[in-house]
N, C-alpha and C. Protein backbone atom coordinates (compact mmCIF):
# COMPACT_ATOMS: atom_id res chain seq x y z
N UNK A 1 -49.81 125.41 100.69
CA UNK A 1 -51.12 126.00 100.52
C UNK A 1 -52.08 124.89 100.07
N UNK A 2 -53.33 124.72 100.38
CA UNK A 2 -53.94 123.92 100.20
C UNK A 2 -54.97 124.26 98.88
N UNK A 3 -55.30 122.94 98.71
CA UNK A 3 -56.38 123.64 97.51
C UNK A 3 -57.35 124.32 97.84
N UNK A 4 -58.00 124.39 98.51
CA UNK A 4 -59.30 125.86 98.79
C UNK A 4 -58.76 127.01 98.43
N UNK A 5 -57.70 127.30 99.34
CA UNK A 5 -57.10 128.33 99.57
C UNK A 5 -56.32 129.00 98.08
N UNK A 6 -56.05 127.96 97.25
CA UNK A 6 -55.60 128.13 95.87
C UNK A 6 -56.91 128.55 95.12
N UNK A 7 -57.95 127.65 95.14
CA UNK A 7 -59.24 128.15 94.82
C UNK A 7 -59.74 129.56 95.03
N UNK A 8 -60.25 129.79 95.84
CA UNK A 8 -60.89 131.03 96.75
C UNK A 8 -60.05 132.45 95.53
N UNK A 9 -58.91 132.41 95.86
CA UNK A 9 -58.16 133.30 95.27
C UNK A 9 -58.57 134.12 93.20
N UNK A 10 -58.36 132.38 92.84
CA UNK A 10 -58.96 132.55 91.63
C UNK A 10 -60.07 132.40 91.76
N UNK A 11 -60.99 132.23 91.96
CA UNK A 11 -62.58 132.41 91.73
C UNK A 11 -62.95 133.81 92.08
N UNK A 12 -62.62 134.36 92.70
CA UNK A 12 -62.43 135.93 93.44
C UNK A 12 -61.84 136.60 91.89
N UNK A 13 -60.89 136.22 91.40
CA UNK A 13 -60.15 137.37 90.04
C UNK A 13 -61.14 136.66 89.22
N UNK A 14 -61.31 135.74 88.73
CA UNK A 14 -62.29 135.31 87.71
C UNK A 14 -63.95 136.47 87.79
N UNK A 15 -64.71 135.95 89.18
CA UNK A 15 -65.59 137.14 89.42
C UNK A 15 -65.68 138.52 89.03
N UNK A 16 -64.54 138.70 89.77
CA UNK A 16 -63.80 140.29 89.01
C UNK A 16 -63.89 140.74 87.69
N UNK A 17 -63.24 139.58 87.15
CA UNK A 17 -62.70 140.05 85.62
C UNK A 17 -64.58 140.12 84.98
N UNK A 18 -65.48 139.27 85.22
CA UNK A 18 -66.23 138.74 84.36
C UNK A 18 -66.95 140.16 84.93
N UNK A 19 -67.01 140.61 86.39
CA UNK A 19 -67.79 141.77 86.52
C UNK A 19 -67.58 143.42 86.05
N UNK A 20 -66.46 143.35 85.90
CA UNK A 20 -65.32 144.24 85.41
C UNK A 20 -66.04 144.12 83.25
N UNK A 21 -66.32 143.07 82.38
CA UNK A 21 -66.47 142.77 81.23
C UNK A 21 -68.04 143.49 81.17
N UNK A 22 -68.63 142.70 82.06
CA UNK A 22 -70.68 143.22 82.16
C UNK A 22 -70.75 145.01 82.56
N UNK A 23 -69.87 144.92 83.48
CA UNK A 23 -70.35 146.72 83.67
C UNK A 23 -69.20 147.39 82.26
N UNK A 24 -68.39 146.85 81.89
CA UNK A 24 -68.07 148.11 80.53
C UNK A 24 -69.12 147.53 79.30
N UNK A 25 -69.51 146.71 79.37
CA UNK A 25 -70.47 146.22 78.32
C UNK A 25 -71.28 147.22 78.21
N UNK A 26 -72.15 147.28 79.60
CA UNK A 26 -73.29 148.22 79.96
C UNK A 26 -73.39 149.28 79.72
N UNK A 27 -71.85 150.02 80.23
CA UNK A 27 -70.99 151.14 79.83
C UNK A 27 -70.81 151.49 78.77
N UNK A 28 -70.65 150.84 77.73
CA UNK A 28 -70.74 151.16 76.51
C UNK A 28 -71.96 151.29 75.58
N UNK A 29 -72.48 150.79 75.95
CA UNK A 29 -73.85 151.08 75.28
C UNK A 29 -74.51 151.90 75.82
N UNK A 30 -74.21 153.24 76.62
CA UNK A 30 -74.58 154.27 77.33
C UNK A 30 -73.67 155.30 76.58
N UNK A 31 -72.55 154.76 76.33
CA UNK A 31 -71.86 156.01 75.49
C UNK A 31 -72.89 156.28 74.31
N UNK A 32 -72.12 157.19 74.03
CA UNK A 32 -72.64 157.72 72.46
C UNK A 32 -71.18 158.11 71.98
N UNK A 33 -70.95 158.11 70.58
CA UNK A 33 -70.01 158.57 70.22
C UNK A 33 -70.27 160.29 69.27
N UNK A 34 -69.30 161.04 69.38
CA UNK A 34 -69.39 161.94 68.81
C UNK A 34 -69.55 162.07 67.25
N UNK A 35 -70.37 162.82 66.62
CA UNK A 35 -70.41 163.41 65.57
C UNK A 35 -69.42 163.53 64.82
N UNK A 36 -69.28 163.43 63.49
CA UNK A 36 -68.21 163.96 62.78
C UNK A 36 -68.17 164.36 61.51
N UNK A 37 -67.13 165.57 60.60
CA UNK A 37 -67.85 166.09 59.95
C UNK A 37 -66.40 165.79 58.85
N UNK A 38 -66.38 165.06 57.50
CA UNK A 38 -66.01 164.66 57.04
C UNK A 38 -66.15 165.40 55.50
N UNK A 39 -64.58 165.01 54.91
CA UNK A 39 -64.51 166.14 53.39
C UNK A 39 -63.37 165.06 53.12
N UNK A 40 -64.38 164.11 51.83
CA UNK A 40 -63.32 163.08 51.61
C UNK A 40 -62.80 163.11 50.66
N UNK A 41 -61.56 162.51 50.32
CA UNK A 41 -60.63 162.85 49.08
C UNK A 41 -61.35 162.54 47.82
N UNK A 42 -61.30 163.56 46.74
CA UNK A 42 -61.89 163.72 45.39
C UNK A 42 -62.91 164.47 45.40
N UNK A 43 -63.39 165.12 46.56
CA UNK A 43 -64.47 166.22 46.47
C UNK A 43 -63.28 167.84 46.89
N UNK A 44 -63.40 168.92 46.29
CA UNK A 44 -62.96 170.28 47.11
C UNK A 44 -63.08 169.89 47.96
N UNK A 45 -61.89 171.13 48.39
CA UNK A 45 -61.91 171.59 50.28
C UNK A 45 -63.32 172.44 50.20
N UNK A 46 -63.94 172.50 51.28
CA UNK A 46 -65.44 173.22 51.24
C UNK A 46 -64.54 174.15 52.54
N UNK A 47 -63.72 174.44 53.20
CA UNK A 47 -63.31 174.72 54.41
C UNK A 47 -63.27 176.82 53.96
N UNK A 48 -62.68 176.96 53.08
CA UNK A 48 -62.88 178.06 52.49
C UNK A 48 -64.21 178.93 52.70
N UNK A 49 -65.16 177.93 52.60
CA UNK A 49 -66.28 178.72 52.10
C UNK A 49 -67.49 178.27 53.17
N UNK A 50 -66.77 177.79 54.56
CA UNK A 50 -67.17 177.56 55.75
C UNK A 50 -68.45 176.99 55.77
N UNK A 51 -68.21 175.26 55.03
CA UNK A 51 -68.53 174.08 55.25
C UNK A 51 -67.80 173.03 55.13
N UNK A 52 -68.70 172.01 55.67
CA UNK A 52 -68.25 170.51 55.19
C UNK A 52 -68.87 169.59 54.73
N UNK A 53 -68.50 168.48 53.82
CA UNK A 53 -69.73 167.53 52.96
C UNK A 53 -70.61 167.24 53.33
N UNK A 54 -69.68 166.62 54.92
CA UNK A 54 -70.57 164.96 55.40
C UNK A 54 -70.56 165.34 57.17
N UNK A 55 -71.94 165.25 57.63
CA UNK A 55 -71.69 165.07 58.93
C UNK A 55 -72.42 163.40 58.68
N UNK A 56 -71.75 163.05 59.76
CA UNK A 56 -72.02 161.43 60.36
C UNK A 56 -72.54 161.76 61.55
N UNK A 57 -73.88 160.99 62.07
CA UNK A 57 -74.32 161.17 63.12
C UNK A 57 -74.60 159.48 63.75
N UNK A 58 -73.71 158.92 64.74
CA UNK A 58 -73.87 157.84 64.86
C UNK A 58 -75.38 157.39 65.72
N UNK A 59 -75.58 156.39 66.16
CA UNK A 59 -77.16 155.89 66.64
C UNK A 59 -76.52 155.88 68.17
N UNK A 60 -77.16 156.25 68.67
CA UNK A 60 -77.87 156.97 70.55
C UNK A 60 -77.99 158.42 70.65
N UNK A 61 -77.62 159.22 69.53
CA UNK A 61 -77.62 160.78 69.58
C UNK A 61 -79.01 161.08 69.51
N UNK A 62 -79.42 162.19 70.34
CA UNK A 62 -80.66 163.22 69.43
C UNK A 62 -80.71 163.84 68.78
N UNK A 63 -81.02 164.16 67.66
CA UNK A 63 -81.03 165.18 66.75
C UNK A 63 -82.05 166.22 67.41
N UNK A 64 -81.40 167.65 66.90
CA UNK A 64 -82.71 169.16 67.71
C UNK A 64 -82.15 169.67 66.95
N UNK A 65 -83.23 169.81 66.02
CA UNK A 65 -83.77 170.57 64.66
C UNK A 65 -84.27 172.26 65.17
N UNK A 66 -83.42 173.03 64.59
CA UNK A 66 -84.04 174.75 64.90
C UNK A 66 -84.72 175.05 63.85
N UNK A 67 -85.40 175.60 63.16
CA UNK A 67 -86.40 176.25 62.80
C UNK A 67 -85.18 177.75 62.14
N UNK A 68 -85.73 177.96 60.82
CA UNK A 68 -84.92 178.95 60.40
C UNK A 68 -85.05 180.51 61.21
N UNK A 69 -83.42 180.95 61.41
CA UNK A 69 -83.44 181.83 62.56
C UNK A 69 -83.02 183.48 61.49
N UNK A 70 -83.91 184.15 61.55
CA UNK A 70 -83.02 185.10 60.79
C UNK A 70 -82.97 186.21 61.39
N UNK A 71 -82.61 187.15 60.81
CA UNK A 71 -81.79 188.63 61.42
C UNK A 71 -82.89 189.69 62.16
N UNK A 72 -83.83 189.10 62.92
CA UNK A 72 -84.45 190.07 63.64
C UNK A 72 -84.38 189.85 65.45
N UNK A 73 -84.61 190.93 65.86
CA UNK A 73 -83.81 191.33 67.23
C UNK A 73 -84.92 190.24 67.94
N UNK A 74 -84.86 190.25 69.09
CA UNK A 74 -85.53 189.69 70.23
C UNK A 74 -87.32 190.57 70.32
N UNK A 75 -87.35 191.33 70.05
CA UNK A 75 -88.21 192.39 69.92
C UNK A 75 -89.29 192.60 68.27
N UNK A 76 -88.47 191.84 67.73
CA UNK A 76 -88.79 191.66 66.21
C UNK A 76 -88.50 193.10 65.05
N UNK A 77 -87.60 193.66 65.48
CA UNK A 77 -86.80 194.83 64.49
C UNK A 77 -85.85 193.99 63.68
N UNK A 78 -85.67 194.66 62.19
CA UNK A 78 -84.84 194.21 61.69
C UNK A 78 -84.41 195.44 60.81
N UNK A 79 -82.58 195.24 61.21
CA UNK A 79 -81.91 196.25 60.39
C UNK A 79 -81.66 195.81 58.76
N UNK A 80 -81.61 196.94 58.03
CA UNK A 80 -81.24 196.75 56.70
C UNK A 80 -79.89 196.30 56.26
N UNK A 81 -79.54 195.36 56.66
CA UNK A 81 -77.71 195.96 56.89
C UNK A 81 -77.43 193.81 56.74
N UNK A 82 -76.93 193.58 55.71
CA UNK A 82 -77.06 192.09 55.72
C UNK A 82 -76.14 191.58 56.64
N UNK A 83 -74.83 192.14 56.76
CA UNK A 83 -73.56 191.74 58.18
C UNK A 83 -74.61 191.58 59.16
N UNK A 84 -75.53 192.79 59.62
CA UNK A 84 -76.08 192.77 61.01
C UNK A 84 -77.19 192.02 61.23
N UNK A 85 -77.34 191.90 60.08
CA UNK A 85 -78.98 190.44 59.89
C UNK A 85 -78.22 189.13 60.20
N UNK A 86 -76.88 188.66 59.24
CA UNK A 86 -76.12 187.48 59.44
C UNK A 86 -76.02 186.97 61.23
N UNK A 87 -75.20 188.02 61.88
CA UNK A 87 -74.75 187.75 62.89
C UNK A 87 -75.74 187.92 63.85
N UNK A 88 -77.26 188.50 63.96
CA UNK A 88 -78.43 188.28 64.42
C UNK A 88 -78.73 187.03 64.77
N UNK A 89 -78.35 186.53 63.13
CA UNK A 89 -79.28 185.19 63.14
C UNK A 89 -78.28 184.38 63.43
N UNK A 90 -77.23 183.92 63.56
CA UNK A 90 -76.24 183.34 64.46
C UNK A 90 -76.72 183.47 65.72
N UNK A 91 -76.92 184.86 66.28
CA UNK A 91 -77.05 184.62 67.49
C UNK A 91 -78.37 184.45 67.99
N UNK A 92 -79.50 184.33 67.10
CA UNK A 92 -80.65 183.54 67.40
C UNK A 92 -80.28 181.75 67.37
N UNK A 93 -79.46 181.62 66.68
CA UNK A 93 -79.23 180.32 66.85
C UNK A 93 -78.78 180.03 68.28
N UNK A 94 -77.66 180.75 68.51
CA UNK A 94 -76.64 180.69 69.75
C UNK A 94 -77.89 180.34 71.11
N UNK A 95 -79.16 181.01 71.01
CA UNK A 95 -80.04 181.26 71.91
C UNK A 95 -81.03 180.32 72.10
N UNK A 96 -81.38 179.58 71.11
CA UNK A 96 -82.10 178.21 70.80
C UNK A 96 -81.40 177.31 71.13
N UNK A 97 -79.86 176.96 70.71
CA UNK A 97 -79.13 175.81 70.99
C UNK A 97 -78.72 176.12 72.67
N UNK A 98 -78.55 177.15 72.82
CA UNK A 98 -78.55 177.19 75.10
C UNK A 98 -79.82 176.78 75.27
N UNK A 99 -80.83 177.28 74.56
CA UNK A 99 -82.02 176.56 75.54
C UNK A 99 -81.91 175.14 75.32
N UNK A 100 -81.20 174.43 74.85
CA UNK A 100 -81.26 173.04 74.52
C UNK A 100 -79.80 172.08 75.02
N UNK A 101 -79.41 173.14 76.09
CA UNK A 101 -77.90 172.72 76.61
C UNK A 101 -76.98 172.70 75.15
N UNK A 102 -76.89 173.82 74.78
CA UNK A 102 -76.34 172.59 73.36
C UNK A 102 -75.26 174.31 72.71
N UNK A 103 -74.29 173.95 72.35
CA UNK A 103 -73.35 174.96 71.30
C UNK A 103 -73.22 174.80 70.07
N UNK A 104 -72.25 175.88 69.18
CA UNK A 104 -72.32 175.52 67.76
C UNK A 104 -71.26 174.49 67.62
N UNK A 105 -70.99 173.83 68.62
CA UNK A 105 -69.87 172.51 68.57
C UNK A 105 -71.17 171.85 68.05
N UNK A 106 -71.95 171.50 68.66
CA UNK A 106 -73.07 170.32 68.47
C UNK A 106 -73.53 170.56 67.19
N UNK A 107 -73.51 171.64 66.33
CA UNK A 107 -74.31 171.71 64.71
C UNK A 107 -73.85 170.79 64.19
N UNK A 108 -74.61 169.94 63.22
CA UNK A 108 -74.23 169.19 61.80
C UNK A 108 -74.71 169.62 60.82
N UNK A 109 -75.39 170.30 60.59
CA UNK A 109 -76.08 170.66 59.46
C UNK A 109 -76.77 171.86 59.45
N UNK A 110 -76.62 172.69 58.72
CA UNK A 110 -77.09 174.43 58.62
C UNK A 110 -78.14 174.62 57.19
N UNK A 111 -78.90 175.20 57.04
CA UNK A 111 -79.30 175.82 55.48
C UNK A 111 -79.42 176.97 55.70
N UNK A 112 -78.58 177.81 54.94
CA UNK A 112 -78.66 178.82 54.47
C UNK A 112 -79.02 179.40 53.45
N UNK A 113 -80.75 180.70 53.53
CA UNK A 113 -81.28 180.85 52.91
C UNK A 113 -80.28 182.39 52.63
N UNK A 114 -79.66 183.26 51.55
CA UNK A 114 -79.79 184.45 51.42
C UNK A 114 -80.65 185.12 49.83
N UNK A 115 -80.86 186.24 50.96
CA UNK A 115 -81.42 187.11 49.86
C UNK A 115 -80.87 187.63 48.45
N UNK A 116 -80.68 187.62 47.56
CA UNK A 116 -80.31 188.14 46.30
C UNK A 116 -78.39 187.70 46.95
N UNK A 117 -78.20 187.04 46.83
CA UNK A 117 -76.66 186.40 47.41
C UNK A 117 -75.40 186.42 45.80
N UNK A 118 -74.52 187.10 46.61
CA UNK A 118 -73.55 187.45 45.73
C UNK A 118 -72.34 187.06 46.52
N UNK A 119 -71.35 186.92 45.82
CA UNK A 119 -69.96 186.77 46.33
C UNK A 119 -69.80 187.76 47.90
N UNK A 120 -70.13 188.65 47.91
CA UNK A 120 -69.50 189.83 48.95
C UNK A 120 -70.01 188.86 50.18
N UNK A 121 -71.85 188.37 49.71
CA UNK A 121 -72.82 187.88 50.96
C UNK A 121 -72.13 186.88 51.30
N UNK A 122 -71.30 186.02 50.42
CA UNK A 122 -70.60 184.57 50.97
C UNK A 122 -69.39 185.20 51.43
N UNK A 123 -68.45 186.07 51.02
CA UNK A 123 -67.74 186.48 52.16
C UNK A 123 -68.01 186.73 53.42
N UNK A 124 -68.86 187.19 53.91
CA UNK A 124 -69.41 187.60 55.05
C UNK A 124 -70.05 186.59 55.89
N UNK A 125 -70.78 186.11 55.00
CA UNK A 125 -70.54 184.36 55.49
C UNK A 125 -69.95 183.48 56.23
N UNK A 126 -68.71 183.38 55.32
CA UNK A 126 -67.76 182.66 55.53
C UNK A 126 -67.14 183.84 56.66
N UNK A 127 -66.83 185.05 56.73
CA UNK A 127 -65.62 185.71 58.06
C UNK A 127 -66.57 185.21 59.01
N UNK A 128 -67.99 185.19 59.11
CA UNK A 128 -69.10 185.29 60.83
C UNK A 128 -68.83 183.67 60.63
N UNK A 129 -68.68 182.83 60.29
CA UNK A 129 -68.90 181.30 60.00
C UNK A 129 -67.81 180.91 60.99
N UNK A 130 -66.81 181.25 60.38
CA UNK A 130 -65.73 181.08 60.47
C UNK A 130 -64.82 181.72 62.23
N UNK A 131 -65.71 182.79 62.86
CA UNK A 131 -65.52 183.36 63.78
C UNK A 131 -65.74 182.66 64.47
N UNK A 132 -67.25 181.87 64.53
CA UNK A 132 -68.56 180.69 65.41
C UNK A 132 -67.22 179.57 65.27
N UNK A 133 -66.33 179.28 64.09
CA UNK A 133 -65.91 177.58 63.87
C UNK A 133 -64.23 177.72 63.80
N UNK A 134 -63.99 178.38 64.67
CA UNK A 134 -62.74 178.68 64.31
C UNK A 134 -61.59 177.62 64.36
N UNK A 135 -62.10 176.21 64.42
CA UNK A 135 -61.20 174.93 64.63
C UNK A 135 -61.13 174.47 63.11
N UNK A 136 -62.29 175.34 61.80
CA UNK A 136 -62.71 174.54 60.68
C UNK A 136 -63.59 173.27 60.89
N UNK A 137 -64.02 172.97 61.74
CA UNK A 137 -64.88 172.24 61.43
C UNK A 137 -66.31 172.33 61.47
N UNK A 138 -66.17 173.03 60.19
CA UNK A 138 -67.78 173.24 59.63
C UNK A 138 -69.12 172.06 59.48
N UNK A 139 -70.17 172.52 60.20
CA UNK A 139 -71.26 171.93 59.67
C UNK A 139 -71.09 171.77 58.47
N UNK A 140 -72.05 170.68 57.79
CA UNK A 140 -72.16 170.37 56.68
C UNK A 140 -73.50 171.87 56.31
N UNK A 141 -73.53 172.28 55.11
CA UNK A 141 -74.14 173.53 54.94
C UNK A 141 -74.86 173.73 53.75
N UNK A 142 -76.03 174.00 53.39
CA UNK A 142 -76.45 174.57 51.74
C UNK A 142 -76.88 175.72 51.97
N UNK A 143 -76.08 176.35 51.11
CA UNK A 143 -76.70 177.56 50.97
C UNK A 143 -76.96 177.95 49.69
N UNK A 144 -79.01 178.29 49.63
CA UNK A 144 -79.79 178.54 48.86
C UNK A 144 -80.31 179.63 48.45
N UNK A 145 -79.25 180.75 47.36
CA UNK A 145 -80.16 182.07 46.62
C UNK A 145 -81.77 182.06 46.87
N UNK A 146 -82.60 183.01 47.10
CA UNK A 146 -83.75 183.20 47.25
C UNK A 146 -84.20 184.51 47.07
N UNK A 147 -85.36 184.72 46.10
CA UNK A 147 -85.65 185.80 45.65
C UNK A 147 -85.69 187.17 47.02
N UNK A 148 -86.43 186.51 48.05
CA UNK A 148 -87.30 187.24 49.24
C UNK A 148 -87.76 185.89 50.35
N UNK A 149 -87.76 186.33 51.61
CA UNK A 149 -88.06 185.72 53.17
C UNK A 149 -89.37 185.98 53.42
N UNK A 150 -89.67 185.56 54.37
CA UNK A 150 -90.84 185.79 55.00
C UNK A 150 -91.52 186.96 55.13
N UNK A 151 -90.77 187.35 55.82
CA UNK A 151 -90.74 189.15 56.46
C UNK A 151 -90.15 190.30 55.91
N UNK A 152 -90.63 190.93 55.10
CA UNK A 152 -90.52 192.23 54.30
C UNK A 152 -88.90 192.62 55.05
N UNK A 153 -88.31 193.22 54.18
CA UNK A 153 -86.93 193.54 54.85
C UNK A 153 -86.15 192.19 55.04
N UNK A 154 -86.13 190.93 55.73
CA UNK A 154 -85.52 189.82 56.26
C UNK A 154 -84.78 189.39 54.93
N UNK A 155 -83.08 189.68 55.29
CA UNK A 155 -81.90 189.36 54.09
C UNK A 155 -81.68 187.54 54.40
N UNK A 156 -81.71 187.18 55.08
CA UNK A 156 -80.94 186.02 55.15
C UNK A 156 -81.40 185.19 56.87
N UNK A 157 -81.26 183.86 56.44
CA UNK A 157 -82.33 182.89 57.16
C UNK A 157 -81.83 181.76 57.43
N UNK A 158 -81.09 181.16 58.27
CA UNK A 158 -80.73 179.89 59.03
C UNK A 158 -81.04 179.05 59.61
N UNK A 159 -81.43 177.30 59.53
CA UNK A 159 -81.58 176.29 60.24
C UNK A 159 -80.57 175.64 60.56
N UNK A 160 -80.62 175.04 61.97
CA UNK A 160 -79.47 173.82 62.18
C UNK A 160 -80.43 173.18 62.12
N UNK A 161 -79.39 171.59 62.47
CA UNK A 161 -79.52 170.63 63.37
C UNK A 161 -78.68 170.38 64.21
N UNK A 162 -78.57 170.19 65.48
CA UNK A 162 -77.73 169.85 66.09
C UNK A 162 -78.16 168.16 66.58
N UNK A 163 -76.56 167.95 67.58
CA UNK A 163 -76.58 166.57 68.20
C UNK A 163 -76.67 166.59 69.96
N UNK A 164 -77.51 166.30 70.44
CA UNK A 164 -77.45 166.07 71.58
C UNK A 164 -76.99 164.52 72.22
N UNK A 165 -75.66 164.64 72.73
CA UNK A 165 -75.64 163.56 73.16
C UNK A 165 -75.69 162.89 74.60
């Protein structure tokens, strides 16, 4: 074999390799990496009470911020009934995050406002929470006692954020 012919060969895999290095380069900086929602040793389990400490949101994500969603219908009725206000406003969320391509996989962060909030209200909480997250991996979450809402009648009041990636 002559030398060209020895040449040609490797300069051809060299090309390769180096073009093969530039397009995952490129490639990678098009990823985004996923979200994650973290409960690190020396703090409680928060999993109980359907949250988690820490979401991490790494850099190329969007953040889409909802606006607190609470327990009134599409129509603007609201029942007296705090279960049926809770799971309302879940599913006003559910309805904001589709318009935004987006599920309660994508939440990092929730506030939860309830009305005169007692143990029973965080049970109920936590079973509808927990229905939406059933892997445990809870948004990171506060939830804030409040005398009264906006809207006469309105028990309880929810924001995300989610991640669009």
């Amino acid at each position: 074999m002559t030398r060209r012919n020895t040449l040609v060969p490797l300069l051809v895999l060299a090309l390769a390799g180096a073009l093969f290095i530039i397009f995952k380069s490129i490639n990678m900086e098009k990823e985004t990496k996923a979200p994650m929602v973290i409960n690190p040793p020396g703090l409680y389990d928060p999993a109980p009470n359907a949250y988690s400490h820490i979401a991490v949101i790494p850099a190329g994500n969007t953040l889409v911020f909802i606006s607190g969603q609470g327990g009134e219908t599409g129509d603007g009725q609201l029942i007296n009934d705090f279960r049926v206000q809770l799971r309302q406003s879940f599913s006003n969320l559910d309805t904001a995050l589709k318009s935004q391509g987006l599920t309660f996989s994508d939440v990092v962060k929730l506030t939860t406002l309830i009305v005169d909030h007692n143990e029973e209200k965080l049970k109920a909480f936590t079973d509808e929470a927990t229905k939406i997250w059933p892997d445990k991996k809870f948004p990171a979450n506060t939830l804030i006692p409040v005398p009264r809402l906006a809207l006469d009648g309105m028990l309880v009041e929810i924001d995300a954020t989610a991640v669009k990636r």
